[in-house]
N, C-alpha and C. Protein backbone atom coordinates (compact mmCIF):
# COMPACT_ATOMS: atom_id res chain seq x y z
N UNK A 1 63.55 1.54 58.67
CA UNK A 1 63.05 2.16 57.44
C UNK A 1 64.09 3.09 56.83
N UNK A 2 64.98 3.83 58.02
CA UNK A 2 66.19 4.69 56.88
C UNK A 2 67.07 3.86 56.41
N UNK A 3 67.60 2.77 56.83
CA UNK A 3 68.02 1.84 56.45
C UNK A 3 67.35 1.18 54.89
N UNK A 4 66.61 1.07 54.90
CA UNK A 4 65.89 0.38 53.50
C UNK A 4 66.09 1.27 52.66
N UNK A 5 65.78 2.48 53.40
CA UNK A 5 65.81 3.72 51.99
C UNK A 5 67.31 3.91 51.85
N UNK A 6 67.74 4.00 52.36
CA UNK A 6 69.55 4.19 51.96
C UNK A 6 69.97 3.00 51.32
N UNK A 7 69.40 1.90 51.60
CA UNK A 7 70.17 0.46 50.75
C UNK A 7 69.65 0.41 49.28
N UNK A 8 67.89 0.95 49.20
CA UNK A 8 67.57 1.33 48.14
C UNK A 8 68.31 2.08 47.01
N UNK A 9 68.61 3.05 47.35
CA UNK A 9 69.31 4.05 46.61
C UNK A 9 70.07 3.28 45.33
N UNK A 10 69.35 3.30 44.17
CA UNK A 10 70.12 2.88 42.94
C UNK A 10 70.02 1.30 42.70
N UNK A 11 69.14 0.74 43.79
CA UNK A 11 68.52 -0.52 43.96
C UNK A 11 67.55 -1.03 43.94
N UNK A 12 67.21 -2.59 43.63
CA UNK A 12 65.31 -2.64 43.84
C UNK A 12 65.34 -3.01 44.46
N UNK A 13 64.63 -2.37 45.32
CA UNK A 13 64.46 -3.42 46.52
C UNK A 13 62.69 -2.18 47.35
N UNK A 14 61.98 -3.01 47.77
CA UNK A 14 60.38 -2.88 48.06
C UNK A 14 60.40 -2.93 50.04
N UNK A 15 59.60 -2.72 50.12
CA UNK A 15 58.79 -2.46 51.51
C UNK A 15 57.99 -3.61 51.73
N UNK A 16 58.05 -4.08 52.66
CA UNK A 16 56.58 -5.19 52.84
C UNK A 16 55.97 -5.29 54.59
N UNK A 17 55.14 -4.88 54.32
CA UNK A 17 55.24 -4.66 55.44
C UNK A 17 53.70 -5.90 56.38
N UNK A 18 54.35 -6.13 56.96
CA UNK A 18 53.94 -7.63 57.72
C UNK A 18 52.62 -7.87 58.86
N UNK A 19 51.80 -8.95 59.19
CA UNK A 19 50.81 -9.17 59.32
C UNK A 19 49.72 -7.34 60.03
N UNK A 20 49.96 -7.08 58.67
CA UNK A 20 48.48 -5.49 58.61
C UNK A 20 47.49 -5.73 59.02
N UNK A 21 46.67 -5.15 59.58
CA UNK A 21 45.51 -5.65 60.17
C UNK A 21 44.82 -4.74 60.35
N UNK A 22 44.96 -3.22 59.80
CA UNK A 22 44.64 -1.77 59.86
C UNK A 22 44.98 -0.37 58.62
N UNK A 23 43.91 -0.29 58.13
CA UNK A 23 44.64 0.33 57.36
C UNK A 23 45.26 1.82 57.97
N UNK A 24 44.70 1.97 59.25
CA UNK A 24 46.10 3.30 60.26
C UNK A 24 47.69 2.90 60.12
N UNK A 25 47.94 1.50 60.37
CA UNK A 25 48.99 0.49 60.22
C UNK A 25 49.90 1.36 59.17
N UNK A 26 49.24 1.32 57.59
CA UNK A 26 50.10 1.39 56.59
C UNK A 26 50.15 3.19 56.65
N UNK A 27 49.31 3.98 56.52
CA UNK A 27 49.49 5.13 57.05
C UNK A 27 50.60 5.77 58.08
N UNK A 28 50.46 4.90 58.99
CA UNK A 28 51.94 5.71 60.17
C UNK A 28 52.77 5.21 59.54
N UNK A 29 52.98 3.69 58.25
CA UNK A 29 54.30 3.49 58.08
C UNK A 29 54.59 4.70 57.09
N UNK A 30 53.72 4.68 56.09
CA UNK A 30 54.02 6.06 55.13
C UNK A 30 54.86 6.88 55.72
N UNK A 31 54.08 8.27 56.74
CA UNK A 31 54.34 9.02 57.72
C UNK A 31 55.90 9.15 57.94
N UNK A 32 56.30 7.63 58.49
CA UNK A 32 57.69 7.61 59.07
C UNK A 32 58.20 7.18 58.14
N UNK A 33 58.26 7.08 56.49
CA UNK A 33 58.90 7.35 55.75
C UNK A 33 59.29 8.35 55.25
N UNK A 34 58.24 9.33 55.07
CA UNK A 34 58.42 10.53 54.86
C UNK A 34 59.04 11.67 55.62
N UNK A 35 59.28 11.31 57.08
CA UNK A 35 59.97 11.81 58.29
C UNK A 35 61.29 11.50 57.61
N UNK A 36 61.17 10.05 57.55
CA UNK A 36 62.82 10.14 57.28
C UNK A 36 63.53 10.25 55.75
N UNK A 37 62.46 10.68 55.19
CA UNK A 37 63.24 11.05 53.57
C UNK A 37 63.42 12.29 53.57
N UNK A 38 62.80 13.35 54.35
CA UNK A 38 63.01 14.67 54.86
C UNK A 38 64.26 14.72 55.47
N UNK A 39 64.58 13.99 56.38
CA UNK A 39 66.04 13.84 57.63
C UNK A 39 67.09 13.32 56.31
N UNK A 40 67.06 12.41 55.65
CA UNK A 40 67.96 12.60 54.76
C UNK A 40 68.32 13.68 53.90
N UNK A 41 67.23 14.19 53.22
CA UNK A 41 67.18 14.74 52.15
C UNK A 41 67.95 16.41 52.55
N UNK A 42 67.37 16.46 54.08
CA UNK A 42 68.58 17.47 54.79
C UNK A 42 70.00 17.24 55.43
N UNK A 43 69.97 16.01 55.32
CA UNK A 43 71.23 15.63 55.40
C UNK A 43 72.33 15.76 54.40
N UNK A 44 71.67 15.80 53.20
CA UNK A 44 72.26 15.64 51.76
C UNK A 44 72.49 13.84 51.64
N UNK A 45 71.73 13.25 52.31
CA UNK A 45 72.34 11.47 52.18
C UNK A 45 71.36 11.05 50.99
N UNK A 46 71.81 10.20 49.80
CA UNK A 46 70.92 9.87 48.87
C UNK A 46 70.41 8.71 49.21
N UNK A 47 69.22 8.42 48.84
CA UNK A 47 68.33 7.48 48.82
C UNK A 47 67.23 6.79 47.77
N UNK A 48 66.75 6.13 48.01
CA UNK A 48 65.77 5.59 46.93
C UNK A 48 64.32 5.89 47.46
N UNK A 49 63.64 5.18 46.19
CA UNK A 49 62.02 5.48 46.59
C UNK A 49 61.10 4.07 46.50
N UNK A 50 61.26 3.27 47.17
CA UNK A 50 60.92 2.04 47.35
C UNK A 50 59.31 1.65 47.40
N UNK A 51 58.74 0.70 46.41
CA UNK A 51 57.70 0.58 47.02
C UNK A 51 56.90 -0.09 48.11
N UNK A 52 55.69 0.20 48.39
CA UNK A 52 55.42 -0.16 49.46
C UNK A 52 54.09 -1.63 49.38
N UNK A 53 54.30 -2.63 49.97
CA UNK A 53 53.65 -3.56 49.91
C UNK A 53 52.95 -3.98 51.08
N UNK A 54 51.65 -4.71 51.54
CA UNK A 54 50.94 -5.10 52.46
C UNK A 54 51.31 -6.69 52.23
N UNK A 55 51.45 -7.12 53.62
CA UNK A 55 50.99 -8.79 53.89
C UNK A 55 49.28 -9.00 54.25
N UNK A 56 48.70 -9.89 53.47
CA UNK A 56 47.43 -10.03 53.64
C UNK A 56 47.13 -11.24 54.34
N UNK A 57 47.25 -11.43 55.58
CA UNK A 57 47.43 -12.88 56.13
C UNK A 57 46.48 -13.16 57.29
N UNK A 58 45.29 -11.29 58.07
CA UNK A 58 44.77 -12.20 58.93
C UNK A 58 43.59 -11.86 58.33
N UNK A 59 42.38 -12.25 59.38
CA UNK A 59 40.63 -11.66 58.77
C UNK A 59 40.66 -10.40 58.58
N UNK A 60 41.26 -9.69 59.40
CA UNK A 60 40.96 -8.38 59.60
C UNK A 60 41.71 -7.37 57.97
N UNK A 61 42.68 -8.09 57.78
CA UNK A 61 43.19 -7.36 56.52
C UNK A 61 42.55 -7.77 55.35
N UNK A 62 41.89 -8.64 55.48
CA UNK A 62 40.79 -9.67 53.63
C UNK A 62 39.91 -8.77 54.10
N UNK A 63 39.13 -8.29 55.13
CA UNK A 63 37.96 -7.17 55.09
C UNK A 63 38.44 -5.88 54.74
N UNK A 64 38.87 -5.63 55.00
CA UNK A 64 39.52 -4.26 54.51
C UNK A 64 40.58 -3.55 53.49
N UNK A 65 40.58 -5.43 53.07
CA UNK A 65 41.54 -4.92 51.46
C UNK A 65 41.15 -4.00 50.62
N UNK A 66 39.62 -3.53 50.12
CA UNK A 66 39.89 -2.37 49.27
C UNK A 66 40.42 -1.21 49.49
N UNK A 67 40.51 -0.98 51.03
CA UNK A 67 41.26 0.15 51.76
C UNK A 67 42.33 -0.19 51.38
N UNK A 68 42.85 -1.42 51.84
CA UNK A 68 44.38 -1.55 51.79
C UNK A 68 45.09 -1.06 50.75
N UNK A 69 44.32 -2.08 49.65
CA UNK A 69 44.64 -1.93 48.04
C UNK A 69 44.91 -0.57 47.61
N UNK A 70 44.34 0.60 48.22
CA UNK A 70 44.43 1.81 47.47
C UNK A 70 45.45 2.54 48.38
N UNK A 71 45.79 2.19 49.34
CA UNK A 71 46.99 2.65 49.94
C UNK A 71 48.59 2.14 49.88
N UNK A 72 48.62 1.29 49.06
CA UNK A 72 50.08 0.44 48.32
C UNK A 72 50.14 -0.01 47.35
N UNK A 73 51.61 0.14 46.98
CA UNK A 73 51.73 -0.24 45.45
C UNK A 73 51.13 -1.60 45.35
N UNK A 74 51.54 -2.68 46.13
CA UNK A 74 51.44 -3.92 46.11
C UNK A 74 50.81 -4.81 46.66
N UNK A 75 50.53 -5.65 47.03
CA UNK A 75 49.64 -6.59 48.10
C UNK A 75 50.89 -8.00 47.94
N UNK A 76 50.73 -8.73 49.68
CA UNK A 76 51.24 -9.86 49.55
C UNK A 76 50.37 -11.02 50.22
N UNK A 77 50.07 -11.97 49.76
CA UNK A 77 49.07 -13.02 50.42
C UNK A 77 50.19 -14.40 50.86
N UNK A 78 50.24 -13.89 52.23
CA UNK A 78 50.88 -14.89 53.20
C UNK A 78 49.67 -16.37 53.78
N UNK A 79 49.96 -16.88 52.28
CA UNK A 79 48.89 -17.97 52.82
C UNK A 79 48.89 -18.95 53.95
N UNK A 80 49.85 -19.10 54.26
CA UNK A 80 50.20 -20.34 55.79
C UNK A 80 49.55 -19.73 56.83
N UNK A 81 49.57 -18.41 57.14
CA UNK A 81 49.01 -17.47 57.95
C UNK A 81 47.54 -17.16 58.07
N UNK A 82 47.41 -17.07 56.48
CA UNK A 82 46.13 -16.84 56.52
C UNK A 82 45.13 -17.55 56.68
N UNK A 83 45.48 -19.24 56.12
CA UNK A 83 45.05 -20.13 56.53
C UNK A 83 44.67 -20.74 57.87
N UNK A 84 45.62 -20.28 58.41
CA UNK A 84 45.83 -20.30 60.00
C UNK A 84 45.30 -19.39 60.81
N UNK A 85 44.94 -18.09 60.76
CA UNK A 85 44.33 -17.08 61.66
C UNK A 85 42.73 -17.63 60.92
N UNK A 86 42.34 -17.50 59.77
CA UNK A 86 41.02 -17.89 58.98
C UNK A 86 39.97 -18.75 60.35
N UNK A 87 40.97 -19.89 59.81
CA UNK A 87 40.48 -21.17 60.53
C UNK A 87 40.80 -21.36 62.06
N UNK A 88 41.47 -20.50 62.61
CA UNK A 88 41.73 -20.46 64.01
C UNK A 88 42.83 -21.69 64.16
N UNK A 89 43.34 -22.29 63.63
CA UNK A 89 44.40 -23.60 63.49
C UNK A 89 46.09 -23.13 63.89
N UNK A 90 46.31 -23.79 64.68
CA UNK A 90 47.75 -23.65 64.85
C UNK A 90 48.42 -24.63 64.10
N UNK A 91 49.22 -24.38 62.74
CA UNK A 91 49.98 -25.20 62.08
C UNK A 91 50.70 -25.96 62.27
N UNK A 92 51.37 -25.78 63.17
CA UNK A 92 52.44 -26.23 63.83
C UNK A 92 52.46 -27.02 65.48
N UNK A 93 50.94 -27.70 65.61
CA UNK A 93 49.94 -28.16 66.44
C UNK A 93 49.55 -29.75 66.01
N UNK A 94 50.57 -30.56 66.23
CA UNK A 94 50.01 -31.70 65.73
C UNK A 94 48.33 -32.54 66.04
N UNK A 95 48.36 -31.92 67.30
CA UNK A 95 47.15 -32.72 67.82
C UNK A 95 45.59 -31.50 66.97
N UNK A 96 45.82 -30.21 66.20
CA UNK A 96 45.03 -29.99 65.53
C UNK A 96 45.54 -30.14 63.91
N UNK A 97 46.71 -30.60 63.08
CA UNK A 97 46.67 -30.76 62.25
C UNK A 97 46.45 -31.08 60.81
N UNK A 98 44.72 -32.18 61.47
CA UNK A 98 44.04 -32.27 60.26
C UNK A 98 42.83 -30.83 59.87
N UNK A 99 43.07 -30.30 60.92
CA UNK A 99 42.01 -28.91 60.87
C UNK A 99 42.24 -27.44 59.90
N UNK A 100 43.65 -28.30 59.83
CA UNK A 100 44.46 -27.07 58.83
C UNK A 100 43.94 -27.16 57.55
N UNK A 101 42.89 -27.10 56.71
CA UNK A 101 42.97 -27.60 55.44
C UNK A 101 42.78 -25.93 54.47
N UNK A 102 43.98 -26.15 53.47
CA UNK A 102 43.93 -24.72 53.03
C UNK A 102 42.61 -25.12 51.78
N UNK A 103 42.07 -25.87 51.43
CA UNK A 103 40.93 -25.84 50.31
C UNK A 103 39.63 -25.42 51.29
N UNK A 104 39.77 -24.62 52.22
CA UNK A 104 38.57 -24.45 52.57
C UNK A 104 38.01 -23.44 52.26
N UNK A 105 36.38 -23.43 51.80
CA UNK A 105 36.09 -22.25 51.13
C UNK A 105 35.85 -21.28 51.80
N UNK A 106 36.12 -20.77 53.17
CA UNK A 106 36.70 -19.64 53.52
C UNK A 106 37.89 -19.33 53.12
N UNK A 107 38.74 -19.92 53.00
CA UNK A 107 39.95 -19.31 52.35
C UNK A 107 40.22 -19.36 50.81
N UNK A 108 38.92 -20.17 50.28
CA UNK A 108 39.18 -20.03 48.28
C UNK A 108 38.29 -18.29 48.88
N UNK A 109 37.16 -18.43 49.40
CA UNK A 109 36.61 -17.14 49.34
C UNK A 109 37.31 -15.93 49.81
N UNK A 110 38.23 -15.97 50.56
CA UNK A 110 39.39 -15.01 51.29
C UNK A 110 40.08 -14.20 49.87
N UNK A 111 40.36 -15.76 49.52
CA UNK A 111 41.46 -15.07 48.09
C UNK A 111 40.83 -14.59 47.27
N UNK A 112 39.62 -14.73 46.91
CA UNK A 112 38.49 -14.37 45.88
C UNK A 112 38.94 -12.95 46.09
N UNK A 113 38.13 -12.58 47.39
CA UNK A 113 38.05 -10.94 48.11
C UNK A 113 39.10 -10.32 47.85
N UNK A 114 40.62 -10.68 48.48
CA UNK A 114 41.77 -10.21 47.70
C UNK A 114 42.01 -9.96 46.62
N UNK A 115 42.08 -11.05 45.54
CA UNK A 115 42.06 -10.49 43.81
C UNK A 115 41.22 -9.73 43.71
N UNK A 116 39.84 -9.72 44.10
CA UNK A 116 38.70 -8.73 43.21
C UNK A 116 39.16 -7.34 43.40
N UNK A 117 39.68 -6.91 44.78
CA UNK A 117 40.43 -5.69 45.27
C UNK A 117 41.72 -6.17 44.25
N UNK A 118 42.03 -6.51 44.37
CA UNK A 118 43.42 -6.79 43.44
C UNK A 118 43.49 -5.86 41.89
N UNK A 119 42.06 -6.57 41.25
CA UNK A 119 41.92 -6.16 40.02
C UNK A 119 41.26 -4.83 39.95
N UNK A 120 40.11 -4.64 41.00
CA UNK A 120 39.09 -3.22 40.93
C UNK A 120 40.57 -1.74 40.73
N UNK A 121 41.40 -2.03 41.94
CA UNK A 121 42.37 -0.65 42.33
C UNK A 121 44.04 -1.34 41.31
N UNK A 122 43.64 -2.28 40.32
CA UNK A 122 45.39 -2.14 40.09
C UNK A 122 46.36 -2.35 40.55
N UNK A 123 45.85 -3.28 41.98
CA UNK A 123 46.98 -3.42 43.04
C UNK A 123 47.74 -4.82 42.66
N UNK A 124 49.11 -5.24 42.31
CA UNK A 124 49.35 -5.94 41.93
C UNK A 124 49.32 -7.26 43.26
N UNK A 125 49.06 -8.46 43.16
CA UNK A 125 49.45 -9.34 44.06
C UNK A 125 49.87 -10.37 43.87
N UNK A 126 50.87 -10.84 45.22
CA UNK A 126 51.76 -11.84 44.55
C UNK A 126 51.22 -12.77 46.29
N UNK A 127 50.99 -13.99 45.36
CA UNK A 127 50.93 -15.27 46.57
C UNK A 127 52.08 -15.52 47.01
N UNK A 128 52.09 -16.03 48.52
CA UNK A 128 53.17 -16.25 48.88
C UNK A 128 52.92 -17.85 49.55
N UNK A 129 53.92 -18.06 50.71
CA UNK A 129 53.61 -19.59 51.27
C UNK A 129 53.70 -20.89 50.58
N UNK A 130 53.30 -22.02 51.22
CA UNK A 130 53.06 -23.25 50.62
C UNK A 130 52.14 -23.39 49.32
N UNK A 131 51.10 -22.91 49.65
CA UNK A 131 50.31 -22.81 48.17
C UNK A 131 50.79 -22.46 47.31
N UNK A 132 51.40 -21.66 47.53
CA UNK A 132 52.18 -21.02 45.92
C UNK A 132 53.09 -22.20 45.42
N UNK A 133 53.76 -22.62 46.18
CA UNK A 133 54.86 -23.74 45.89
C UNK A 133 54.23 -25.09 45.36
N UNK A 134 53.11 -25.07 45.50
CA UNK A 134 52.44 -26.74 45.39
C UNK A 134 51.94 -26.92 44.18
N UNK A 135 52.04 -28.07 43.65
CA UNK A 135 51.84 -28.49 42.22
C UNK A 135 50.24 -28.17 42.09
N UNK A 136 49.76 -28.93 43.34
CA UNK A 136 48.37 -29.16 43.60
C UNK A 136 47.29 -27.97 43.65
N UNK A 137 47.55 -27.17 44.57
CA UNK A 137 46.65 -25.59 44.43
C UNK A 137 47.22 -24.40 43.75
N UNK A 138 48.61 -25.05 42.79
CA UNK A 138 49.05 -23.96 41.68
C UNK A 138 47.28 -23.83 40.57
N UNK A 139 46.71 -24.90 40.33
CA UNK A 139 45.78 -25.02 38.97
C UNK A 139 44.81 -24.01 39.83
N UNK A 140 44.11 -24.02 41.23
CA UNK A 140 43.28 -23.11 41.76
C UNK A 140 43.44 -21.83 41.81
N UNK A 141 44.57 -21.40 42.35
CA UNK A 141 45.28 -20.48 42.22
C UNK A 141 45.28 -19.79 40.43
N UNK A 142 45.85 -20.18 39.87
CA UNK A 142 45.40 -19.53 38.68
C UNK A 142 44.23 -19.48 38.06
N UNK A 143 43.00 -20.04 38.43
CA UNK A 143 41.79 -20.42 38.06
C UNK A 143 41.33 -18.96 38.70
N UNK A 144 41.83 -18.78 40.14
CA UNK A 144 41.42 -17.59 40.63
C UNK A 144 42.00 -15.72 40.20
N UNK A 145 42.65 -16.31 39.43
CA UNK A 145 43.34 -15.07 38.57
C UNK A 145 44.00 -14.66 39.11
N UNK A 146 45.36 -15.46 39.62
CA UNK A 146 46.78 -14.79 40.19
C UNK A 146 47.43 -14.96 39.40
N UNK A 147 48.52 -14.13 39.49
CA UNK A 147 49.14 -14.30 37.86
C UNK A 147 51.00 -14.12 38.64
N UNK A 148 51.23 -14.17 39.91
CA UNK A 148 52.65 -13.63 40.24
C UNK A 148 52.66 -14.67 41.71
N UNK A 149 53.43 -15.60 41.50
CA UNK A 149 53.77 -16.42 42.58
C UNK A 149 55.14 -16.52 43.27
N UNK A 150 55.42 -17.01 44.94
CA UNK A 150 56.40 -16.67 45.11
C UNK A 150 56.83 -17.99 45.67
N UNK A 151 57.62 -18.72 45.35
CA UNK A 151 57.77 -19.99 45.99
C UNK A 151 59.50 -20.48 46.16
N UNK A 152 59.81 -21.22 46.60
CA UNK A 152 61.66 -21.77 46.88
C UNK A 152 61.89 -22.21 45.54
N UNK A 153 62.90 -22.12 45.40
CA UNK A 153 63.44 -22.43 43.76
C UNK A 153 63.03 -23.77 43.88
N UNK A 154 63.11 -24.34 44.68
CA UNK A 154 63.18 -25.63 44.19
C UNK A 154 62.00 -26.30 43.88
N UNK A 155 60.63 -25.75 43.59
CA UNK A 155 59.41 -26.01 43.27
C UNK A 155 59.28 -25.51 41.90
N UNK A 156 60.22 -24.62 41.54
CA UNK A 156 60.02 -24.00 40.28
C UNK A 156 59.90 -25.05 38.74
N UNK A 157 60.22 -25.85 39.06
CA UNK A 157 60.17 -26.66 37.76
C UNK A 157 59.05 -27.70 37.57
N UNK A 158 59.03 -27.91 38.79
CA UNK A 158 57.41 -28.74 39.28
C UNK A 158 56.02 -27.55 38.60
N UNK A 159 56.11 -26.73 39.43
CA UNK A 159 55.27 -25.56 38.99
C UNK A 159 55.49 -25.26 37.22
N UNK A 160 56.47 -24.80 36.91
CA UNK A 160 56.26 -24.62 35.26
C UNK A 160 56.09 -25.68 34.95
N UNK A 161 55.99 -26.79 35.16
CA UNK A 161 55.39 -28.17 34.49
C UNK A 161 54.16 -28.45 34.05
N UNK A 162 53.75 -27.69 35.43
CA UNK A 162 52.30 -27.89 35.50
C UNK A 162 51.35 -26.67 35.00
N UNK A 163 51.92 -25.63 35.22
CA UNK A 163 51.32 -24.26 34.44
C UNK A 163 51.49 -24.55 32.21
N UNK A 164 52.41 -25.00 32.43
CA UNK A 164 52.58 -25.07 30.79
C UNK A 164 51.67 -26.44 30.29
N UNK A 165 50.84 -27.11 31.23
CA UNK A 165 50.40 -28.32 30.76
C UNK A 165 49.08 -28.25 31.07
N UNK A 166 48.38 -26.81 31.63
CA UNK A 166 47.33 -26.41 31.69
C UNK A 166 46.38 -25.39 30.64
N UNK A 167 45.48 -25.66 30.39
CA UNK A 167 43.90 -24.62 29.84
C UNK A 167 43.64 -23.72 31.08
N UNK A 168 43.96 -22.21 30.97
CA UNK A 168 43.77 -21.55 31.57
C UNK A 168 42.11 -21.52 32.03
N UNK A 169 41.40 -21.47 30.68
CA UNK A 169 39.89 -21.98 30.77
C UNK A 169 39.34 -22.85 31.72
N UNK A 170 40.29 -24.01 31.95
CA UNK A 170 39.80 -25.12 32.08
C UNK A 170 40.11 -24.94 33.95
N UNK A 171 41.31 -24.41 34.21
CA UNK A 171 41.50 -23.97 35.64
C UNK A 171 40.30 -23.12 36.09
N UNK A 172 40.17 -21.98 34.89
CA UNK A 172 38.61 -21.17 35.85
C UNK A 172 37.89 -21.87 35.83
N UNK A 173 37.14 -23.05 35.29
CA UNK A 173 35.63 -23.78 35.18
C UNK A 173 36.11 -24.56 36.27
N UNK A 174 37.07 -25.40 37.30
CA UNK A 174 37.08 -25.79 38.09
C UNK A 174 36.91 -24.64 39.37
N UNK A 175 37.47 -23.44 39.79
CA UNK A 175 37.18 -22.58 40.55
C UNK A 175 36.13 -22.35 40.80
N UNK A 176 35.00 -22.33 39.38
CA UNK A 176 33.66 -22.16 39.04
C UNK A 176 32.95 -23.03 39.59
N UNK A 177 33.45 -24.19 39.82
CA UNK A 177 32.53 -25.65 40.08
C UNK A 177 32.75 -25.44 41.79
N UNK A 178 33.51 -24.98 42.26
CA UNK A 178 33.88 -25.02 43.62
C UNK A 178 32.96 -24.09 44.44
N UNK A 179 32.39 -22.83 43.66
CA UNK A 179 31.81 -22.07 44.50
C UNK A 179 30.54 -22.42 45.23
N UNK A 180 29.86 -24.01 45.05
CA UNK A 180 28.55 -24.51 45.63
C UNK A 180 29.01 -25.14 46.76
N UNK A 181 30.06 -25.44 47.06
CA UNK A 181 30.91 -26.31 47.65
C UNK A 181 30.76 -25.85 49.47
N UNK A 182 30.20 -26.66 50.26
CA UNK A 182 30.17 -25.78 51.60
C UNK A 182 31.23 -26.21 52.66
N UNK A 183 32.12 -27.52 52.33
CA UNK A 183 33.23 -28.08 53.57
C UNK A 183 34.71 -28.15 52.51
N UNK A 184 35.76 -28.47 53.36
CA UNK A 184 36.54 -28.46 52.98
C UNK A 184 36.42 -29.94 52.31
N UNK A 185 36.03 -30.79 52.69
CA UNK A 185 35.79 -32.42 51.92
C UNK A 185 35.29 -32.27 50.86
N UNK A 186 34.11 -31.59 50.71
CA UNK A 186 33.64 -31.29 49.30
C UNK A 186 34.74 -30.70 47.99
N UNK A 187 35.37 -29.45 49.00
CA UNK A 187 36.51 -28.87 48.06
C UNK A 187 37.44 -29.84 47.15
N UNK A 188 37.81 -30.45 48.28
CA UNK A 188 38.92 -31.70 48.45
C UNK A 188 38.66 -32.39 47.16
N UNK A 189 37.09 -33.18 47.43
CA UNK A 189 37.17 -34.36 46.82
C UNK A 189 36.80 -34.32 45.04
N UNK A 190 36.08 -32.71 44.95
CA UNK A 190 35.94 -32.12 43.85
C UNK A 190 37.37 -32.03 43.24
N UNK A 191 38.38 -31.56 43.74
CA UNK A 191 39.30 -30.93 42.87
C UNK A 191 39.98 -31.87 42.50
N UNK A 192 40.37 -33.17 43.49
CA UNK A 192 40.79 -34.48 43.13
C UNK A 192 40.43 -34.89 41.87
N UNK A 193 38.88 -34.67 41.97
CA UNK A 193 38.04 -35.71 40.55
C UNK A 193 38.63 -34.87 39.25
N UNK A 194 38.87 -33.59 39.47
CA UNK A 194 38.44 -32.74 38.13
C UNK A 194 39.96 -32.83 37.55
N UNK A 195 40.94 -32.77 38.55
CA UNK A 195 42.61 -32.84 38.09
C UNK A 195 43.12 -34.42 37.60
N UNK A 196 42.55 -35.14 38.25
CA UNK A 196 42.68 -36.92 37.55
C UNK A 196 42.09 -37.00 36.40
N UNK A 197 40.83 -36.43 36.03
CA UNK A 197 40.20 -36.46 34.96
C UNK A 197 41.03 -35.56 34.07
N UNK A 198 41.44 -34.70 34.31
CA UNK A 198 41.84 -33.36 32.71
C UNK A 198 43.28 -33.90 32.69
N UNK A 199 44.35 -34.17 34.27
CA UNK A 199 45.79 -34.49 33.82
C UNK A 199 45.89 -35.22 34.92
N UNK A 200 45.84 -36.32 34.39
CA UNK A 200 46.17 -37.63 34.90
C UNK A 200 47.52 -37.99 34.76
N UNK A 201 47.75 -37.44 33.84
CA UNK A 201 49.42 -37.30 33.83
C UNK A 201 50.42 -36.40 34.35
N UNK A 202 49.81 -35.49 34.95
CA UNK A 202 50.56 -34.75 35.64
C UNK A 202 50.15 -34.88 37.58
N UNK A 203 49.13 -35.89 37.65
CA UNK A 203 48.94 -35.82 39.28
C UNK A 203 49.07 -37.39 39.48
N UNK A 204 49.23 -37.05 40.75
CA UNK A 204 49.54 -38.89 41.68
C UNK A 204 47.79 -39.22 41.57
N UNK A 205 47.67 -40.47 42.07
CA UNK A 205 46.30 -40.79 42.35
C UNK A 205 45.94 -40.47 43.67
N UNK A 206 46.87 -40.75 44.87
CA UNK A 206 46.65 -39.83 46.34
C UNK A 206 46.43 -38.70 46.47
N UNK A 207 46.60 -38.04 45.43
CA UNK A 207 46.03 -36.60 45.73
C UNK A 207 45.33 -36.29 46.52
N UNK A 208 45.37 -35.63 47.53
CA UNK A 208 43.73 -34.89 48.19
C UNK A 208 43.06 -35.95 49.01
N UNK A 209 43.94 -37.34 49.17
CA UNK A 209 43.09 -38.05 49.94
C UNK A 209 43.40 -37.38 51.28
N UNK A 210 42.80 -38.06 52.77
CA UNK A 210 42.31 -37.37 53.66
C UNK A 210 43.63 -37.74 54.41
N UNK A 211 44.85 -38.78 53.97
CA UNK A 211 46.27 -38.90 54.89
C UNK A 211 46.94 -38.18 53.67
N UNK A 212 46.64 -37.43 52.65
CA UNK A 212 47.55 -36.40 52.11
C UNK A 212 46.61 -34.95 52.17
N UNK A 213 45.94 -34.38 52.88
CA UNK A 213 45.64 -33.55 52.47
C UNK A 213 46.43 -32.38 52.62
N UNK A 214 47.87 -32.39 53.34
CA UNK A 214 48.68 -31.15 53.23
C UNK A 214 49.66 -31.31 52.04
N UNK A 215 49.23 -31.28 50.69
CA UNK A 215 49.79 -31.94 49.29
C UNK A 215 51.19 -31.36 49.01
């Protein structure tokens, strides 16, 4: 952490601080920032004032996001993770791999919980992971009112393709249609129908079938 704050100094550069699960967590990190902006600041060493961000990735941090939210500038939603602690799934588990499915409405409802804290306290949030990168749960994702995504460059043009060829409207009334929805198949086979139907020109016809569902 004195490290960050000294590289800061006259730089942007943020805090993030990784799978939270407490809001004591972000508190002692405060604490030992402030220890050590004191130890500098008597040092005479200059520094910056960096902000501070949460990873939102297991159960325990989606329950307690309005805490979180009001204790950092920022929020980060580590979806591979979250998907994964949610559902109890090891990703990286071939013999549970079809169990991984991120359209499940524990996790549309996860993210729900996040934005609503998102929007109530001002806390800005930015998606992170595979979802963010995917052509496919970019339209959900903004339906759910994220507005700051973080993905590898090299999705970036796929993604503005598909954001500039969308009805923002038309993304929330699918989010909307999802909330009766009780399995991930239902999710699935809903969002398939509703994205072939509005842009058929912008999706494959495999979409969302059950040997693509990691899209």
């Amino acid at each position: 952490l004195r490290a960050i704050l000294r590289a800061s100094f006259e730089n942007k550069l943020d805090i993030v601080l990784p799978m939270i699960s407490d809001v004591s967590e972000i508190l002692e990190a405060k604490a030992i920032l402030a220890e050590e902006k004191a130890r500098l600041e008597k040092g005479k060493k200059k520094f910056g004032h960096p902000k501070i961000g949460a990873m939102i990735e297991v159960p325990s941090a989606v329950l307690m996001v309005e805490e979180i939210a009001q204790e950092v500038d920022f929020l980060c939603v580590g979806t591979n993770d979250l998907v994964q602690y949610t559902l109890g799934v090891d990703r990286d588990n071939e013999l549970v791999a079809d169990w991984f499915r991120t359209l499940h409405p524990a996790v549309l409802r996860s993210l729900k919980k996040i934005l609503d804290a998102s929007e109530k306290y001002q806390t800005p949030t930015i998606i992170c992971g595979e979802m963010a990168g995917s052509h496919v749960y970019v339209t959900i994702l903004l339906g759910l009112g994220v507005t700051e995504l973080s993905m590898h460059v090299n999705a970036m043009p796929r993604i503005r393709q598909i954001i500039s060829n969308i009805a923002f409207e038309e993304a929330q009334a699918i989010v909307k249609s999802l909330e009766t929805c009780r399995t991930a198949d239902e999710v699935e086979a809903l969002v398939r129908q509703q994205l072939l139907t509005k842009w058929a020109h912008l999706y494959s016809p495999t979409i969302l079938t059950p040997s693509k569902r990691k899209v």
